[in-house]
PDB file of N, CA and C in Angstrom:
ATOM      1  N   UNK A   1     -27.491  -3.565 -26.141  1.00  0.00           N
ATOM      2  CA  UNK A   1     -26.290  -4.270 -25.745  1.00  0.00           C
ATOM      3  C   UNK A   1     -26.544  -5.775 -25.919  1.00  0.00           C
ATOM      4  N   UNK A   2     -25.785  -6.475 -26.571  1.00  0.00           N
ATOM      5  CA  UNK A   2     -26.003  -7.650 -27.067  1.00  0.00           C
ATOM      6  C   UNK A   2     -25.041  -8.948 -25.856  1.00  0.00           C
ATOM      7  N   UNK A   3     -25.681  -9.880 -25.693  1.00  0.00           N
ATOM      8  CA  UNK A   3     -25.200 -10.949 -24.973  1.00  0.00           C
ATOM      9  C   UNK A   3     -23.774 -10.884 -24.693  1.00  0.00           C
ATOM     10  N   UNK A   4     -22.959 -10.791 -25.914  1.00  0.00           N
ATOM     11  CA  UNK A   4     -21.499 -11.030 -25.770  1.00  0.00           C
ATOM     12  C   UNK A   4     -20.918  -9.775 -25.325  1.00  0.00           C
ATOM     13  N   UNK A   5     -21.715  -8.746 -25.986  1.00  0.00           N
ATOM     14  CA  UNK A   5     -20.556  -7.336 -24.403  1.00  0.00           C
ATOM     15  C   UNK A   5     -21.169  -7.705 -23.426  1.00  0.00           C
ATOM     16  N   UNK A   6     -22.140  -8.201 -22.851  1.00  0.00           N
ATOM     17  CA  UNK A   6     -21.843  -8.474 -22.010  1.00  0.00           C
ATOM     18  C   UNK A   6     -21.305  -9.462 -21.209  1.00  0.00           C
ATOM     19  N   UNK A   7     -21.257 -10.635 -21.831  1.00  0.00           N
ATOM     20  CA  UNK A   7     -19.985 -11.635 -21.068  1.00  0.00           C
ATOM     21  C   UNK A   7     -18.503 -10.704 -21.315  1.00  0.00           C
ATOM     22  N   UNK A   8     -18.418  -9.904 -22.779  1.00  0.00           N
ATOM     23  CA  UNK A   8     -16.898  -9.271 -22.406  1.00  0.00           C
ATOM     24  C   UNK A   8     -16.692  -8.403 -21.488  1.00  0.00           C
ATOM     25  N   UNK A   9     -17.681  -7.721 -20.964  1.00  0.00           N
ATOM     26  CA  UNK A   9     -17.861  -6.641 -19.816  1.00  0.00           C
ATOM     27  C   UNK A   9     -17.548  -7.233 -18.249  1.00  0.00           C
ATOM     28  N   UNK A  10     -18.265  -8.799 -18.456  1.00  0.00           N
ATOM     29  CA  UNK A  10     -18.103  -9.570 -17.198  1.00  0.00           C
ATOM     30  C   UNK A  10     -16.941 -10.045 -16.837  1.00  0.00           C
ATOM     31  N   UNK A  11     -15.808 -10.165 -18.249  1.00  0.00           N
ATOM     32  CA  UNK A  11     -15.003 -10.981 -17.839  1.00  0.00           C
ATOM     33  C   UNK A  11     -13.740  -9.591 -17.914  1.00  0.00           C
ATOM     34  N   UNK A  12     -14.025  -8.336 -18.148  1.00  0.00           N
ATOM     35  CA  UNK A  12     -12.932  -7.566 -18.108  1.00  0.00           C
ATOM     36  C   UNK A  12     -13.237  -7.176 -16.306  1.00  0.00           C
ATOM     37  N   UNK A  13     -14.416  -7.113 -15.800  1.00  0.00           N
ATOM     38  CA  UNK A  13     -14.615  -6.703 -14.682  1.00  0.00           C
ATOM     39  C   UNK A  13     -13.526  -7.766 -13.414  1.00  0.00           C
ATOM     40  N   UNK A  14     -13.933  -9.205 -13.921  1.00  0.00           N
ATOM     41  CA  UNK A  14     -13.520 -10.657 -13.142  1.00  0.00           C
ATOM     42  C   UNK A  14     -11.520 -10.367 -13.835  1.00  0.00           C
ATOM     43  N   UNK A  15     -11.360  -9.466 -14.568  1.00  0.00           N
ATOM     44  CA  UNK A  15      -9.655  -9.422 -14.720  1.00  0.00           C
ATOM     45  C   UNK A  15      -8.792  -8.415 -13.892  1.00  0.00           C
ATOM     46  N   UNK A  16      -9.803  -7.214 -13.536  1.00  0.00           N
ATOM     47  CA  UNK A  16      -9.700  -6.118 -12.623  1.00  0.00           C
ATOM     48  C   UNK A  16      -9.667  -6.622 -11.133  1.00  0.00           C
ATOM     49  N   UNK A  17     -10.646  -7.561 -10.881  1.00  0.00           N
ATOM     50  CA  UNK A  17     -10.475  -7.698  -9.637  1.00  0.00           C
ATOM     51  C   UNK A  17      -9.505  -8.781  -9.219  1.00  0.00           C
ATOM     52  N   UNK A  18      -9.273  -9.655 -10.193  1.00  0.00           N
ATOM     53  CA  UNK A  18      -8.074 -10.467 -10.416  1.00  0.00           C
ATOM     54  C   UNK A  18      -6.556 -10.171 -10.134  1.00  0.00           C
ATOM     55  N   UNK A  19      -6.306  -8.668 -10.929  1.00  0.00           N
ATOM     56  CA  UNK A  19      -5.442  -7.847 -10.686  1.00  0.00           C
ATOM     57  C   UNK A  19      -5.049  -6.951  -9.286  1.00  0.00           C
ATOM     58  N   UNK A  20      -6.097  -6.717  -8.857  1.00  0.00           N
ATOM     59  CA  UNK A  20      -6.494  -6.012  -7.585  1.00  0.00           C
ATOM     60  C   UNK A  20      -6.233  -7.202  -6.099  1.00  0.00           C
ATOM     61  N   UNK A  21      -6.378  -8.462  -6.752  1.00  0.00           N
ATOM     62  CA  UNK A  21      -6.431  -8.974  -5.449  1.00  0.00           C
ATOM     63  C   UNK A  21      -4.616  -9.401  -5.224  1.00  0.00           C
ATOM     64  N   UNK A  22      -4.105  -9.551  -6.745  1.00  0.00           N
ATOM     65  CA  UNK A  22      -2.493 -10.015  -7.002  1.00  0.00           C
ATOM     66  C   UNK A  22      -1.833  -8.418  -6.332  1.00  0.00           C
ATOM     67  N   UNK A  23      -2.199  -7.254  -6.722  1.00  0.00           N
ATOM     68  CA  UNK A  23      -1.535  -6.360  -6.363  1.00  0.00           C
ATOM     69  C   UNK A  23      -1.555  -5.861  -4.487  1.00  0.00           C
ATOM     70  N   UNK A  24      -2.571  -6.361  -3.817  1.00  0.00           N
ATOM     71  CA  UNK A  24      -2.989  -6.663  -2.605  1.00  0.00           C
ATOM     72  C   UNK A  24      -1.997  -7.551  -1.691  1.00  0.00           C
ATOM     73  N   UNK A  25      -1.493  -8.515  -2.350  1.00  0.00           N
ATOM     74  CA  UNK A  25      -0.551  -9.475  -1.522  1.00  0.00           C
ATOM     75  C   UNK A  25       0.464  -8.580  -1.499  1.00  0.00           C
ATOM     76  N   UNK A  26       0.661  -7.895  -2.591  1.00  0.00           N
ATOM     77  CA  UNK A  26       2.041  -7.320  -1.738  1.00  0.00           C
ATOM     78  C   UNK A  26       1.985  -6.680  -0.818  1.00  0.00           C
ATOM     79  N   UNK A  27       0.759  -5.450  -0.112  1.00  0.00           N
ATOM     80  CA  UNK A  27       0.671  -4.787   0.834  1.00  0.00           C
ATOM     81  C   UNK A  27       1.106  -4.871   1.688  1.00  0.00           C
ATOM     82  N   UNK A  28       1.825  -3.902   2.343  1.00  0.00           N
ATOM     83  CA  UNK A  28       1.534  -4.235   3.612  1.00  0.00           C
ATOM     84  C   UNK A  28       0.661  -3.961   4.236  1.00  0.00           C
ATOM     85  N   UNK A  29       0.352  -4.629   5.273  1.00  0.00           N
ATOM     86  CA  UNK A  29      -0.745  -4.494   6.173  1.00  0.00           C
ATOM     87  C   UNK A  29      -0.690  -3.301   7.460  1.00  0.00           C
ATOM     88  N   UNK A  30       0.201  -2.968   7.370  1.00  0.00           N
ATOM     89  CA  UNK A  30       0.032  -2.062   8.352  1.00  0.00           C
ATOM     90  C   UNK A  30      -0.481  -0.547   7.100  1.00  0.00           C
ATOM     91  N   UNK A  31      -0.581  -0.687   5.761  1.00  0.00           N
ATOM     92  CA  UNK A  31      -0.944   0.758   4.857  1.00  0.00           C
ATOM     93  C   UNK A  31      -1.872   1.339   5.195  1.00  0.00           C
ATOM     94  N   UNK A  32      -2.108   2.607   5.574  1.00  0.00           N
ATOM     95  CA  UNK A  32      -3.140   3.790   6.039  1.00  0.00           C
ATOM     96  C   UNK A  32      -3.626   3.420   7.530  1.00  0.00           C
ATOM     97  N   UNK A  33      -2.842   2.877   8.227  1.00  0.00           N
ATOM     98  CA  UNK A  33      -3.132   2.848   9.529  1.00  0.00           C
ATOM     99  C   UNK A  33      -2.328   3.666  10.125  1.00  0.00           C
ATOM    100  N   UNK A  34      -3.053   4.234  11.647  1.00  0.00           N
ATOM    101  CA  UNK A  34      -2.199   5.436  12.228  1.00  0.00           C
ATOM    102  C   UNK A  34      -1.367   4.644  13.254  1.00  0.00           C
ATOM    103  N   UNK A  35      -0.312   4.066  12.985  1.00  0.00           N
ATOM    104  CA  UNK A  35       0.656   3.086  13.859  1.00  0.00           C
ATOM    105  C   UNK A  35       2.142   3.112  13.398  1.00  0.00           C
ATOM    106  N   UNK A  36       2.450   4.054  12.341  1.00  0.00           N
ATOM    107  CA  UNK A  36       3.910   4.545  12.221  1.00  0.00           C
ATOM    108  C   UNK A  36       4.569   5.214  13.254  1.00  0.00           C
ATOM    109  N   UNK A  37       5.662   4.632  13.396  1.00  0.00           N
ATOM    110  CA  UNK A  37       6.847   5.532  14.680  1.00  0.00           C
ATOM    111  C   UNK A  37       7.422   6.312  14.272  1.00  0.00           C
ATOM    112  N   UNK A  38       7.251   7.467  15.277  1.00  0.00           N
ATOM    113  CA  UNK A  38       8.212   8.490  14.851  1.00  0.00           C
ATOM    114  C   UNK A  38       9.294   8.278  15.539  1.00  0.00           C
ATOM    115  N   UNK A  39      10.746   8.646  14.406  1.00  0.00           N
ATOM    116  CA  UNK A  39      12.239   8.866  15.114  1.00  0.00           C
ATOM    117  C   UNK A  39      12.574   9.596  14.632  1.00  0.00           C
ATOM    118  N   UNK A  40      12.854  10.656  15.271  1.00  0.00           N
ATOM    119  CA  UNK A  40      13.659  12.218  15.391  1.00  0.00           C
ATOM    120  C   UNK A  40      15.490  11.986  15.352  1.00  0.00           C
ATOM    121  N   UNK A  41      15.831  12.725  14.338  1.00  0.00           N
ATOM    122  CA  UNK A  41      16.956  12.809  13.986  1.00  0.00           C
ATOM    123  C   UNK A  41      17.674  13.481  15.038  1.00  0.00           C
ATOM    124  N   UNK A  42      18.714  13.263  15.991  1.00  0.00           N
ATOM    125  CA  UNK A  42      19.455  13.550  16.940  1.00  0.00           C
ATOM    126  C   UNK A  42      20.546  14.945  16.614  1.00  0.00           C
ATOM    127  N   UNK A  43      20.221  16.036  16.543  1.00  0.00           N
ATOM    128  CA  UNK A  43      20.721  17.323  16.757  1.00  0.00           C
ATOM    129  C   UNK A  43      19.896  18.044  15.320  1.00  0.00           C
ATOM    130  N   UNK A  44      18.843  17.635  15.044  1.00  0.00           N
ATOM    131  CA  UNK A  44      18.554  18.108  13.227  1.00  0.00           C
ATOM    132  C   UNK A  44      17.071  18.323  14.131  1.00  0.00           C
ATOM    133  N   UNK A  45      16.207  19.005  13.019  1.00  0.00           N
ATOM    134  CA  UNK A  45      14.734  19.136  13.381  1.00  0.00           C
ATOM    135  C   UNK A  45      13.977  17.920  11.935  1.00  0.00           C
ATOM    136  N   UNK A  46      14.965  16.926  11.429  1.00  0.00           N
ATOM    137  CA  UNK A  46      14.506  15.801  10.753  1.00  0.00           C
ATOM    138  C   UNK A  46      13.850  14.810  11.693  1.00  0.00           C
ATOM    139  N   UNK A  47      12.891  14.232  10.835  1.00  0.00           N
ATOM    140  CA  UNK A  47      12.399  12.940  11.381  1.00  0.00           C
ATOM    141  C   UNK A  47      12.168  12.145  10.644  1.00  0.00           C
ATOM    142  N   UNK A  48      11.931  10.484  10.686  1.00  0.00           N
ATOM    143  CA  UNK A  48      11.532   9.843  10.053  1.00  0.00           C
ATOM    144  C   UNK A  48      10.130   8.843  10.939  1.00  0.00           C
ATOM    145  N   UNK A  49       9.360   8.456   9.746  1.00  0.00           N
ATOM    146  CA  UNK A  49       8.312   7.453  10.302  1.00  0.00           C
ATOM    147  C   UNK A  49       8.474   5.899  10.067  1.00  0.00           C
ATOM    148  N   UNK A  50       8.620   5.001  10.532  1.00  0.00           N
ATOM    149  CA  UNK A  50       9.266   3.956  10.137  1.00  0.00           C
ATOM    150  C   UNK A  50       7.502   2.898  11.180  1.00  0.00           C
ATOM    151  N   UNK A  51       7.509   2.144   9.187  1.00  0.00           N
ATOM    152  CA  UNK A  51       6.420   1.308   9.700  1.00  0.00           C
ATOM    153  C   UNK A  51       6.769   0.102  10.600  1.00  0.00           C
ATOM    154  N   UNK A  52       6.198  -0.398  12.020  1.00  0.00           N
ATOM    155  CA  UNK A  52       6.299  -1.433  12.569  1.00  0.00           C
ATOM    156  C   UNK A  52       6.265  -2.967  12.033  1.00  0.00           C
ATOM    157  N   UNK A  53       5.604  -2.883  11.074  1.00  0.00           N
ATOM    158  CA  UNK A  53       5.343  -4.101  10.587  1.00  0.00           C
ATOM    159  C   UNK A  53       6.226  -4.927   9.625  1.00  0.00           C
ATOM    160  N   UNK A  54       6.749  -3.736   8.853  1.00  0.00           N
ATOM    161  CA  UNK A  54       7.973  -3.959   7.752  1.00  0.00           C
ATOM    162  C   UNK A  54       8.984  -3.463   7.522  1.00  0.00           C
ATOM    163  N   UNK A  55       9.178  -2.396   8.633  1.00  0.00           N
ATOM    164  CA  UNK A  55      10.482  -1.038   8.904  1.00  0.00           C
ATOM    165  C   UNK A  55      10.442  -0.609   7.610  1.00  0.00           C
ATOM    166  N   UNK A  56       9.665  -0.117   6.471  1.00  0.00           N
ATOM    167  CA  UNK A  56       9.342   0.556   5.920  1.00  0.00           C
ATOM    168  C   UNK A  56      10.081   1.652   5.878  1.00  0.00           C
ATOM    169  N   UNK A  57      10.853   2.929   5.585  1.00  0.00           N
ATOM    170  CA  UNK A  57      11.338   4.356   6.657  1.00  0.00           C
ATOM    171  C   UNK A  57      10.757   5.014   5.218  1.00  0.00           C
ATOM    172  N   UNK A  58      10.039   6.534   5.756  1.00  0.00           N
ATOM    173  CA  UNK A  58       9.609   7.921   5.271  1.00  0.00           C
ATOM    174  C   UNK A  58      10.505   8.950   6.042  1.00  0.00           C
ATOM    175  N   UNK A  59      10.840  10.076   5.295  1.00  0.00           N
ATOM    176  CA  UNK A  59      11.378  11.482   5.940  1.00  0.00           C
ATOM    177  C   UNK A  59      10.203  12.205   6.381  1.00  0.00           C
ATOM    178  N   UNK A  60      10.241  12.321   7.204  1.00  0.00           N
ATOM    179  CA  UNK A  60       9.174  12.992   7.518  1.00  0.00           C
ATOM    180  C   UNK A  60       7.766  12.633   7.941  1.00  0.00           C
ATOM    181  N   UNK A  61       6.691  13.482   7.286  1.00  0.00           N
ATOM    182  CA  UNK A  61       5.023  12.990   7.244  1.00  0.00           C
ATOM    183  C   UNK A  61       4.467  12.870   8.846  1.00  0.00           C
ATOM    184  N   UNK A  62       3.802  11.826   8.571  1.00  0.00           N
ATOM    185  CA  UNK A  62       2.485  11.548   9.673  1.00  0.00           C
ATOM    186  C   UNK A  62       2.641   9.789  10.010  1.00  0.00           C
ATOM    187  N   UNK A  63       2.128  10.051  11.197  1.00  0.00           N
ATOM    188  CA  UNK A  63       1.898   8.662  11.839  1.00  0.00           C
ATOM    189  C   UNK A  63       0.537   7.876  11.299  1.00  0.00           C
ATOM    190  N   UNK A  64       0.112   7.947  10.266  1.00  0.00           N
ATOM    191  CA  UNK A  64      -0.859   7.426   9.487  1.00  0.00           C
ATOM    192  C   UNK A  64       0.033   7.399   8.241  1.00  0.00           C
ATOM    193  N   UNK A  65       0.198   6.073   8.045  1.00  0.00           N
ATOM    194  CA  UNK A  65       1.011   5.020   6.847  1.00  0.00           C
ATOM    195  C   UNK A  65       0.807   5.321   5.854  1.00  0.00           C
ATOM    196  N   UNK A  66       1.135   5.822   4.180  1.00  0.00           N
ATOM    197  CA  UNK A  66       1.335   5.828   2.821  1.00  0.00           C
ATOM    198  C   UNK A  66       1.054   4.434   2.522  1.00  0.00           C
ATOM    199  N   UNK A  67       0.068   3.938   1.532  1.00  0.00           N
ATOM    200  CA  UNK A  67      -0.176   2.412   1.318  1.00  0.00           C
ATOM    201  C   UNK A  67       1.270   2.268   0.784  1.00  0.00           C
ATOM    202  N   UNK A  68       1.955   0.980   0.912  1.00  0.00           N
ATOM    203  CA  UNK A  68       3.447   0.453   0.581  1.00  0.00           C
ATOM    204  C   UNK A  68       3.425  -0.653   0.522  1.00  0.00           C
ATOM    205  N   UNK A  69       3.972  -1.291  -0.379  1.00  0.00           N
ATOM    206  CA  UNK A  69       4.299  -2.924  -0.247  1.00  0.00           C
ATOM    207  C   UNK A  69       5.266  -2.932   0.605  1.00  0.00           C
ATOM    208  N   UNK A  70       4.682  -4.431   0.946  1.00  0.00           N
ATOM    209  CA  UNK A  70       5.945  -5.363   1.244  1.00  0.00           C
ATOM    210  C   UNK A  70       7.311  -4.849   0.725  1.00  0.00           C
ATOM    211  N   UNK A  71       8.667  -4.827   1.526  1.00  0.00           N
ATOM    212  CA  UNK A  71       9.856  -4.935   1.050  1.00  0.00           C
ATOM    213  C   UNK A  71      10.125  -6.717   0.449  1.00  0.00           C
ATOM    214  N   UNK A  72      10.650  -6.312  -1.117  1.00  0.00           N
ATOM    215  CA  UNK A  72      11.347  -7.862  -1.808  1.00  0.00           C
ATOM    216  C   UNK A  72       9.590  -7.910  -2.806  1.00  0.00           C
ATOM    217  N   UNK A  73       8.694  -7.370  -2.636  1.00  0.00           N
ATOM    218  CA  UNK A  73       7.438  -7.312  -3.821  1.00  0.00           C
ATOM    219  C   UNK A  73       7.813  -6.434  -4.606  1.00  0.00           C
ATOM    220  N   UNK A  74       7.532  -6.939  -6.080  1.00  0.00           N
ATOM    221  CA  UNK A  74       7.665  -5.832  -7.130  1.00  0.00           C
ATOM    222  C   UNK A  74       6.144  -5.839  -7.568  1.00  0.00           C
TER     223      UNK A  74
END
């Protein structure tokens, strides 16, 4: 392996984490934490989980969060 794959190896690695840290801001912060509310649909056996942090809403699931952005991040 010659000098220059490896600066190209270094600098595809330094573009990944580049990418990783831009795709990160959108998170929300409450993702894979067990702090979703449950609200039960009033005469149905539906529910939804709705994250605290960003009212987020899921049908259903678990009180441990689906990673999700921010609402208004693309």
């Amino acid at each position: 392996m010659s000098r220059r794959d490896d600066d190209l190896g270094f600098v595809r690695i330094q573009q990944v984490i580049l990418q990783k840290e831009e795709d990160m801001k959108a998170w929300c912060p409450s993702s894979g934490e067990n702090v979703g509310l449950m609200i039960e649909s009033p005469g149905s056996d539906d529910w939804y989980i709705k994250c605290p942090t960003c009212a987020t809403k899921w049908a259903g699931g678990s009180t441990v969060l689906d990673d999700h952005n921010l609402p208004g991040f693309r």
